[in-house]
Protein backbone atom coordinates (compact mmCIF):
# COMPACT_ATOMS: atom_id res chain seq x y z
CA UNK A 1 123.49 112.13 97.17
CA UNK A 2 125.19 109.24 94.95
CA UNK A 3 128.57 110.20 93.75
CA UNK A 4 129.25 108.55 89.83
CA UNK A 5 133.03 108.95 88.52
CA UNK A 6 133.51 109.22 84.89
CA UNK A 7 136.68 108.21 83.27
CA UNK A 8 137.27 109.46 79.41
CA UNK A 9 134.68 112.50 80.52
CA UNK A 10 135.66 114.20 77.57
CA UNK A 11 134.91 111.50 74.73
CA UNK A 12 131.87 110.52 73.21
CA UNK A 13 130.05 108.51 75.14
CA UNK A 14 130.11 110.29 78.18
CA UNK A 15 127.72 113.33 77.37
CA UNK A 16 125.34 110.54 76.19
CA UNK A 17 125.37 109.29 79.58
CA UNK A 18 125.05 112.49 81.15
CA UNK A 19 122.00 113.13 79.35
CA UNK A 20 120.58 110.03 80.29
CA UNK A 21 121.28 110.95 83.77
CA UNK A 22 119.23 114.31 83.32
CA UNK A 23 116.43 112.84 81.39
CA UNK A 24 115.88 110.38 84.27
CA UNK A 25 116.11 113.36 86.88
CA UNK A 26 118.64 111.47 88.93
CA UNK A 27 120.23 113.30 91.31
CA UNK A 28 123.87 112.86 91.73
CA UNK A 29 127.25 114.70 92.11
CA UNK A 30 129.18 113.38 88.85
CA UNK A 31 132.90 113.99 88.67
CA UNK A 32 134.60 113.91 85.34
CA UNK A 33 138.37 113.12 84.71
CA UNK A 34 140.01 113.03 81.30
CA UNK A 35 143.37 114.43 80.32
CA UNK A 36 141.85 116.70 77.82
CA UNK A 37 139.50 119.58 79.19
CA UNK A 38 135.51 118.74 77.76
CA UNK A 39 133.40 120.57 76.03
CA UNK A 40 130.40 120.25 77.89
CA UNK A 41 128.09 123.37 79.28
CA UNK A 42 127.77 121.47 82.52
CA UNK A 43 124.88 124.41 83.52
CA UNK A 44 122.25 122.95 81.57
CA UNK A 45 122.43 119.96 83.68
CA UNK A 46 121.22 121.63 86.60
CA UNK A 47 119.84 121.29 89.10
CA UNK A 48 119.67 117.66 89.09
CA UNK A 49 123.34 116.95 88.73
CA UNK A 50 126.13 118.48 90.33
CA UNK A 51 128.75 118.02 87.66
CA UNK A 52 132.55 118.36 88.38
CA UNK A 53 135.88 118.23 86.16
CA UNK A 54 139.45 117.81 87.19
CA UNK A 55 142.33 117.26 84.50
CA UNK A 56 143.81 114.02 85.47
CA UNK A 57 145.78 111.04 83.63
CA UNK A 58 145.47 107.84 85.01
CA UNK A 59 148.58 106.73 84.36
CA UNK A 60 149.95 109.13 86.98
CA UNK A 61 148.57 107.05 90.49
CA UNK A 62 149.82 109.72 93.23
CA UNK A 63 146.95 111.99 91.42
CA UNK A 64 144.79 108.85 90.86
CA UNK A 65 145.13 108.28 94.41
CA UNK A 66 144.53 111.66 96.35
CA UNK A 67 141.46 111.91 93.42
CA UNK A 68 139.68 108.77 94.58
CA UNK A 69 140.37 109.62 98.72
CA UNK A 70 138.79 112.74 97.99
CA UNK A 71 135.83 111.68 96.46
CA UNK A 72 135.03 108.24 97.36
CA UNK A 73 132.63 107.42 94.33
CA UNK A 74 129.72 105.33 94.62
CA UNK A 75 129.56 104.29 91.33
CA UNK A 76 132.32 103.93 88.22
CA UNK A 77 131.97 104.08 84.93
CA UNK A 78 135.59 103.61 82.99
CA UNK A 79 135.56 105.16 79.37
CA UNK A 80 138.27 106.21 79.02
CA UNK A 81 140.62 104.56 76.10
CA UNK A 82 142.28 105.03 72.45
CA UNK A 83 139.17 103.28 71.51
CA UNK A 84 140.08 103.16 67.76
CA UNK A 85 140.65 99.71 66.11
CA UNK A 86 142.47 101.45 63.51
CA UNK A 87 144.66 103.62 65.67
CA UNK A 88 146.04 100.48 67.59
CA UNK A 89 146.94 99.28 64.13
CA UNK A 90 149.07 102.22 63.94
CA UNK A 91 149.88 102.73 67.48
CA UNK A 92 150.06 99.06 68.90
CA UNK A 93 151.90 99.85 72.19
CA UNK A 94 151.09 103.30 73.08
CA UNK A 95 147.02 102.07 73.06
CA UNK A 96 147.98 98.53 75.02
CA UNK A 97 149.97 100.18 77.50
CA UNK A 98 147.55 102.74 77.82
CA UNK A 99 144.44 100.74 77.83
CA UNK A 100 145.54 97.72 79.72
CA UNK A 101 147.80 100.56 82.56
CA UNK A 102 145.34 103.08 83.14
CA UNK A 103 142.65 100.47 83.79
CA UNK A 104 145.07 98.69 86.45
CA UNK A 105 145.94 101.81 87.74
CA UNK A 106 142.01 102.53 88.00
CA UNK A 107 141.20 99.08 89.80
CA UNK A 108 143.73 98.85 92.01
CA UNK A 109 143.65 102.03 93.34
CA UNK A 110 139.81 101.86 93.94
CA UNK A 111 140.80 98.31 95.54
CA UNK A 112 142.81 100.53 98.57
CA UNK A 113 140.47 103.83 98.75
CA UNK A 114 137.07 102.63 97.88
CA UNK A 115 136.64 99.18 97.63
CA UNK A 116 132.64 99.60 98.02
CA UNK A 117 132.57 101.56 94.52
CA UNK A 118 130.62 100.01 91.58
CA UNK A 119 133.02 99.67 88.77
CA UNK A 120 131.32 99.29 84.93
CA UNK A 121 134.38 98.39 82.74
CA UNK A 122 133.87 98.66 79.31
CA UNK A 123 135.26 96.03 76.94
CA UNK A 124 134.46 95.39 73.22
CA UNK A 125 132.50 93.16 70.64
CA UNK A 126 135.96 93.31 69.26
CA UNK A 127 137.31 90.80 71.93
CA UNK A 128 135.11 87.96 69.81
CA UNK A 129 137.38 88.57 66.50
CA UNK A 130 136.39 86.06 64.02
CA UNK A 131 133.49 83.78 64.71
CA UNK A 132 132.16 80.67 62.89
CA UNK A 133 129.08 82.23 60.69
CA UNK A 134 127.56 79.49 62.90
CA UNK A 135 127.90 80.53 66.21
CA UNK A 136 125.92 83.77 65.30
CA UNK A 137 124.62 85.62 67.25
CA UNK A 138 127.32 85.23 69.62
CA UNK A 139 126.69 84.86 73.09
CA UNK A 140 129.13 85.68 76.16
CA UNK A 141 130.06 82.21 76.33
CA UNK A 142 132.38 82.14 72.85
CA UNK A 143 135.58 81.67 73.19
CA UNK A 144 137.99 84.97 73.00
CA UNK A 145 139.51 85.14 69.51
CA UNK A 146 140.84 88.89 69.25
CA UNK A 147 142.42 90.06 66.20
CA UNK A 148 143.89 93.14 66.63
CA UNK A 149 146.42 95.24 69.26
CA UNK A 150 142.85 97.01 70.19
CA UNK A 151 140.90 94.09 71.02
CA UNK A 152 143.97 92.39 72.89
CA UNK A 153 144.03 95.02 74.86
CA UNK A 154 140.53 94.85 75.72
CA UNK A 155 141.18 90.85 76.64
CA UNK A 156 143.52 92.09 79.38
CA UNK A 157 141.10 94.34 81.03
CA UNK A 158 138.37 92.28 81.01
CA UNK A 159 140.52 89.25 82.34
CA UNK A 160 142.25 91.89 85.19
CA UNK A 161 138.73 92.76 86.39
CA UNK A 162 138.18 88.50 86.81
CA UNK A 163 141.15 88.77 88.89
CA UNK A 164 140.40 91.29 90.82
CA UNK A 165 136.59 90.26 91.62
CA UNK A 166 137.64 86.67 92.59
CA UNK A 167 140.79 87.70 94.53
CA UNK A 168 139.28 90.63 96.13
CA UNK A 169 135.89 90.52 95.77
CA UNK A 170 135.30 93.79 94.18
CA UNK A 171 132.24 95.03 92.63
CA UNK A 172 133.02 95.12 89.08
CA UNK A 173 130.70 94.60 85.73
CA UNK A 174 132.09 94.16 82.73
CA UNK A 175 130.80 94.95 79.23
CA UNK A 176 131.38 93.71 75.74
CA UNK A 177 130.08 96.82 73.57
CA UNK A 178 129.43 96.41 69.86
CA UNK A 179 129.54 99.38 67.74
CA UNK A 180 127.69 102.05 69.19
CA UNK A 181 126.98 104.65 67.20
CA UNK A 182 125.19 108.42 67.65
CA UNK A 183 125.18 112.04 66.98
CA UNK A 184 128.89 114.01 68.32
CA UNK A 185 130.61 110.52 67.51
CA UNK A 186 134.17 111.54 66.05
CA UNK A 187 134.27 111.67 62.20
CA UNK A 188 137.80 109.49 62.23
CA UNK A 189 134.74 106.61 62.61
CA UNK A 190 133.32 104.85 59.80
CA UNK A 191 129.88 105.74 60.12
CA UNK A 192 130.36 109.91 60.33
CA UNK A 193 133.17 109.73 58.10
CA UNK A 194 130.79 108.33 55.25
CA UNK A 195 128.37 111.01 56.25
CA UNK A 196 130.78 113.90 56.52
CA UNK A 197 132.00 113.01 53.04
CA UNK A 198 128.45 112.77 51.06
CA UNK A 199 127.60 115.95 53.08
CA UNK A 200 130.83 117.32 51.26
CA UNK A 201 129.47 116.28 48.06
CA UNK A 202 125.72 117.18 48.49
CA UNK A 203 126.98 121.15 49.87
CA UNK A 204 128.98 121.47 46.53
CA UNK A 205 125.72 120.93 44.80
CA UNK A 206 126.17 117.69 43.19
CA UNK A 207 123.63 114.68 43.20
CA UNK A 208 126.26 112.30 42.74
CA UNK A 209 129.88 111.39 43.51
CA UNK A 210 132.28 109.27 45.23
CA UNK A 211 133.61 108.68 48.68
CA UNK A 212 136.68 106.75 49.55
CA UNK A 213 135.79 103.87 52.40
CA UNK A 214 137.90 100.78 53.30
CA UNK A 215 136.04 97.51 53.19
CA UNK A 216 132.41 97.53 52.41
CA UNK A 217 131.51 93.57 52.71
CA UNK A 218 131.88 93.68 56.49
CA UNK A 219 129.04 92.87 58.95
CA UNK A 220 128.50 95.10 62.44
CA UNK A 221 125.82 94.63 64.64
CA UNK A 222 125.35 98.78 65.53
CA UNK A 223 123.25 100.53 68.33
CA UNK A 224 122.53 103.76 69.18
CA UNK A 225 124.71 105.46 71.87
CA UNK A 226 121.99 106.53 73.79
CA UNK A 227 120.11 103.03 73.86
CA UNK A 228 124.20 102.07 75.26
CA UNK A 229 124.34 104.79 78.01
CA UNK A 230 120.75 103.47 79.28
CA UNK A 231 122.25 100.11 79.14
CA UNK A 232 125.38 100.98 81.38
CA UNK A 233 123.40 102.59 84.32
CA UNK A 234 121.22 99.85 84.05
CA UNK A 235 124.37 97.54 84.76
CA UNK A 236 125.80 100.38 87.47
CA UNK A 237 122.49 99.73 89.13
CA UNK A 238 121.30 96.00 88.86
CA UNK A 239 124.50 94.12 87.20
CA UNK A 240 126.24 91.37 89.02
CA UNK A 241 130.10 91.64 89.85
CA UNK A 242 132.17 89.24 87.93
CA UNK A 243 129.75 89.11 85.05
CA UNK A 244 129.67 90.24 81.18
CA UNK A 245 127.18 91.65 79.12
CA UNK A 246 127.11 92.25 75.44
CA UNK A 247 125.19 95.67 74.77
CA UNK A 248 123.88 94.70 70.98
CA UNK A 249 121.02 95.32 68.76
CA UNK A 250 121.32 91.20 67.64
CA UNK A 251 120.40 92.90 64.35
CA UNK A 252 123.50 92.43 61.43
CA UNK A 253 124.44 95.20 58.37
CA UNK A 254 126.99 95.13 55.68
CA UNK A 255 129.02 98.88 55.69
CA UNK A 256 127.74 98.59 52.11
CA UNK A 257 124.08 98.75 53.38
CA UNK A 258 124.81 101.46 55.35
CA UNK A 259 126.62 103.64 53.24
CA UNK A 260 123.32 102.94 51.01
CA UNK A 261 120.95 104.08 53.39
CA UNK A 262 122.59 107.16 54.18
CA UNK A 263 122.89 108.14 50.68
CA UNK A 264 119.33 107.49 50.36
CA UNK A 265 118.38 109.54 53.04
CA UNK A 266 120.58 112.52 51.70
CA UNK A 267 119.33 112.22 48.37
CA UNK A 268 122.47 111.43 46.63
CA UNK A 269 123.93 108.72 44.63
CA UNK A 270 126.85 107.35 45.71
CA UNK A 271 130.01 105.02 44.02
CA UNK A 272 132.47 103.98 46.60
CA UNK A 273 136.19 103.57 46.04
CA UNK A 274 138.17 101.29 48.41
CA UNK A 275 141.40 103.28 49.87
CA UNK A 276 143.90 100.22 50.55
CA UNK A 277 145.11 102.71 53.55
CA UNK A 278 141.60 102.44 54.95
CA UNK A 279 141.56 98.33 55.65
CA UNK A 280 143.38 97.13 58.37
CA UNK A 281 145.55 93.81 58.55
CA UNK A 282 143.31 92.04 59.74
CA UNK A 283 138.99 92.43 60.57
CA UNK A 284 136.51 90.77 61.75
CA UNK A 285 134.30 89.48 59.04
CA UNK A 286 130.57 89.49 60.63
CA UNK A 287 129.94 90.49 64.22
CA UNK A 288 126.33 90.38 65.82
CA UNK A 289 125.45 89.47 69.31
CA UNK A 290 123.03 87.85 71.18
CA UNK A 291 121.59 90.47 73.87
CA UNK A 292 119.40 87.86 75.54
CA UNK A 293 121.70 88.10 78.75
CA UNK A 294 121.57 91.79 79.51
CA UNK A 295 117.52 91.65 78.89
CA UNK A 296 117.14 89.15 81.32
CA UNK A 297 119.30 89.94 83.76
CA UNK A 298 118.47 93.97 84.06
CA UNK A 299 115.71 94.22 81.25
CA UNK A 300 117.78 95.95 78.89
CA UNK A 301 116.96 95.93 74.70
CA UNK A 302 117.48 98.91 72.63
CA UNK A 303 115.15 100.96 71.51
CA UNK A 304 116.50 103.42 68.78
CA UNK A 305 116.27 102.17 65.46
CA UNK A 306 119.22 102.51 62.64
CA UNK A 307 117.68 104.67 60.59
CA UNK A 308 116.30 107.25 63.22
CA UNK A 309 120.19 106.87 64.41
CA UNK A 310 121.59 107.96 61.19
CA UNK A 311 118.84 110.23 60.48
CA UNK A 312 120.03 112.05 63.59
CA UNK A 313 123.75 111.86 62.76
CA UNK A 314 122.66 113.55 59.24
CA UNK A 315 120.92 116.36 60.59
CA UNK A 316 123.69 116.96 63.28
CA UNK A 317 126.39 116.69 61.24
């Protein structure tokens, strides 16, 4: 039976993946590490999937080490990160120390213990930073540009897993995710914080009021979480080592469209109030890839559309 390690088991994207494991039937013995316990029934994904948790930071390699000799994974998939733009605004070297180590750490202990394993690192849209309205829809070719301690970070990892597939030849495919987006995403994101707020208003019994947001004129190229799990087992399976993939919709939406659409679909009206706490330094103006690569390669293109997405998110929430 394939073994699959998950790093960041206990963040968002990683129940997302486990139910796309389930809903395929695949049968594998998945072991989860995270330095936070999850909160995952991991019952009601049996009997397909034999799922496993161990408390473990990656920083700490003696435990990294004895984890990896013990279970020899046939497949990788690195999540975890302080995956908050905003957050490494506040926190610049506790998340590029702890992005750029634990990734290292990760790599280079797979390098001695299992070198056959299938790494999926997963890098950012963020990496791009600002892009010449012109070269829209970006394509893995453009140059890097980042713009914040976040996306710098995410430059090192991608460039250490170059290193460490030409030097070693090791079996690692990297992504470049834009803003995925999904029902149990954390509300300190843009997208549930809007909804958690309007909920706020519509439970009080209002039909109108105002949220606080930070910039509204801002472009993001979103995708559902669960079309972005499907996309990184598609990439464990089929990717090839050394290579990047954006995971995109190639579709483009102001925040200020958004926050429309959800207000819409709640039946409220909504005025929005910029909090200058809320916009960072420095953003990224209009993001949206080209996903051209990924569909040709492993015959990935989402599926989900951005309404059913938030529709979901709203009824969740």
């Amino acid at each position: 039976m394939e073994k699959i390690l998950i790093t960041g088991f206990s963040g968002f994207v990683a129940s997302h993946f486990l139910d796309y494991l389930y809903s395929i039937k695949k049968q594998a013995i998945v072991l989860g590490v995270d330095v936070k316990k999850p909160l995952l029934r991991f019952e009601m994904y049996r009997p397909t999937l034999d799922i496993r948790f161990e408390m473990l930071d990656l920083m700490n390699i003696d435990a990294l080490d004895t984890m990896l000799k013990t279970f020899n994974p046939d497949y990788v998939l690195h999540l975890a990160a302080f995956s908050s733009v905003a957050y490494s605004w506040e926190h610049p070297s506790e998340c590029f120390i702890n992005n750029s180590n634990i990734f290292l750490n990760l790599i280079n202990t797979i390098r001695k213990r299992c070198p056959q394993s299938r790494v999926l690192s997963v890098g950012s849209s963020e990496e791009y930073g600002n892009v010449r309205h012109e070269d829209i829809p970006i394509k893995e070719e453009q140059p890097f540009n980042p713009v914040s301690p976040y996306a710098v970070a995410r430059v090192s990892q991608e460039w250490m897993s170059k290193v460490y597939v030409n030097a070693y030849n090791m079996n690692i495919i990297m992504t470049r995710s834009f803003n995925h987006i999904g029902p149990r995403q954390d509300e300190r994101f843009v997208i549930p914080s809007f909804i958690k707020q309007i909920k706020r208003i519509k439970q009080a019994g209002y039909c109108r009021g105002e949220i606080e947001t930070g910039r509204l004129d801002i472009v993001r190229d979103f995708v559902d979480v669960r079309d972005v799990v499907h996309a990184y087992y598609l990439l464990l399976q089929d990717g090839i080592p050394g290579e990047v993939y954006n995971i995109c919709s190639g579709k483009g939406v102001t925040l200020s469209e958004i926050l429309q659409m959800i207000a819409d679909e709640m039946g409220v009206k909504i005025s929005a109030r910029i909090n200058q706490n809320f916009v960072r330094p420095k953003d990224n103006l209009e993001i949206i890839g080209s996903n051209y690569k990924i569909w040709a390669e492993v015959g990935w293109k989402p599926t989900i559309s951005l309404k059913d997405t938030l529709r979901d998110m709203i009824v969740e929430k």
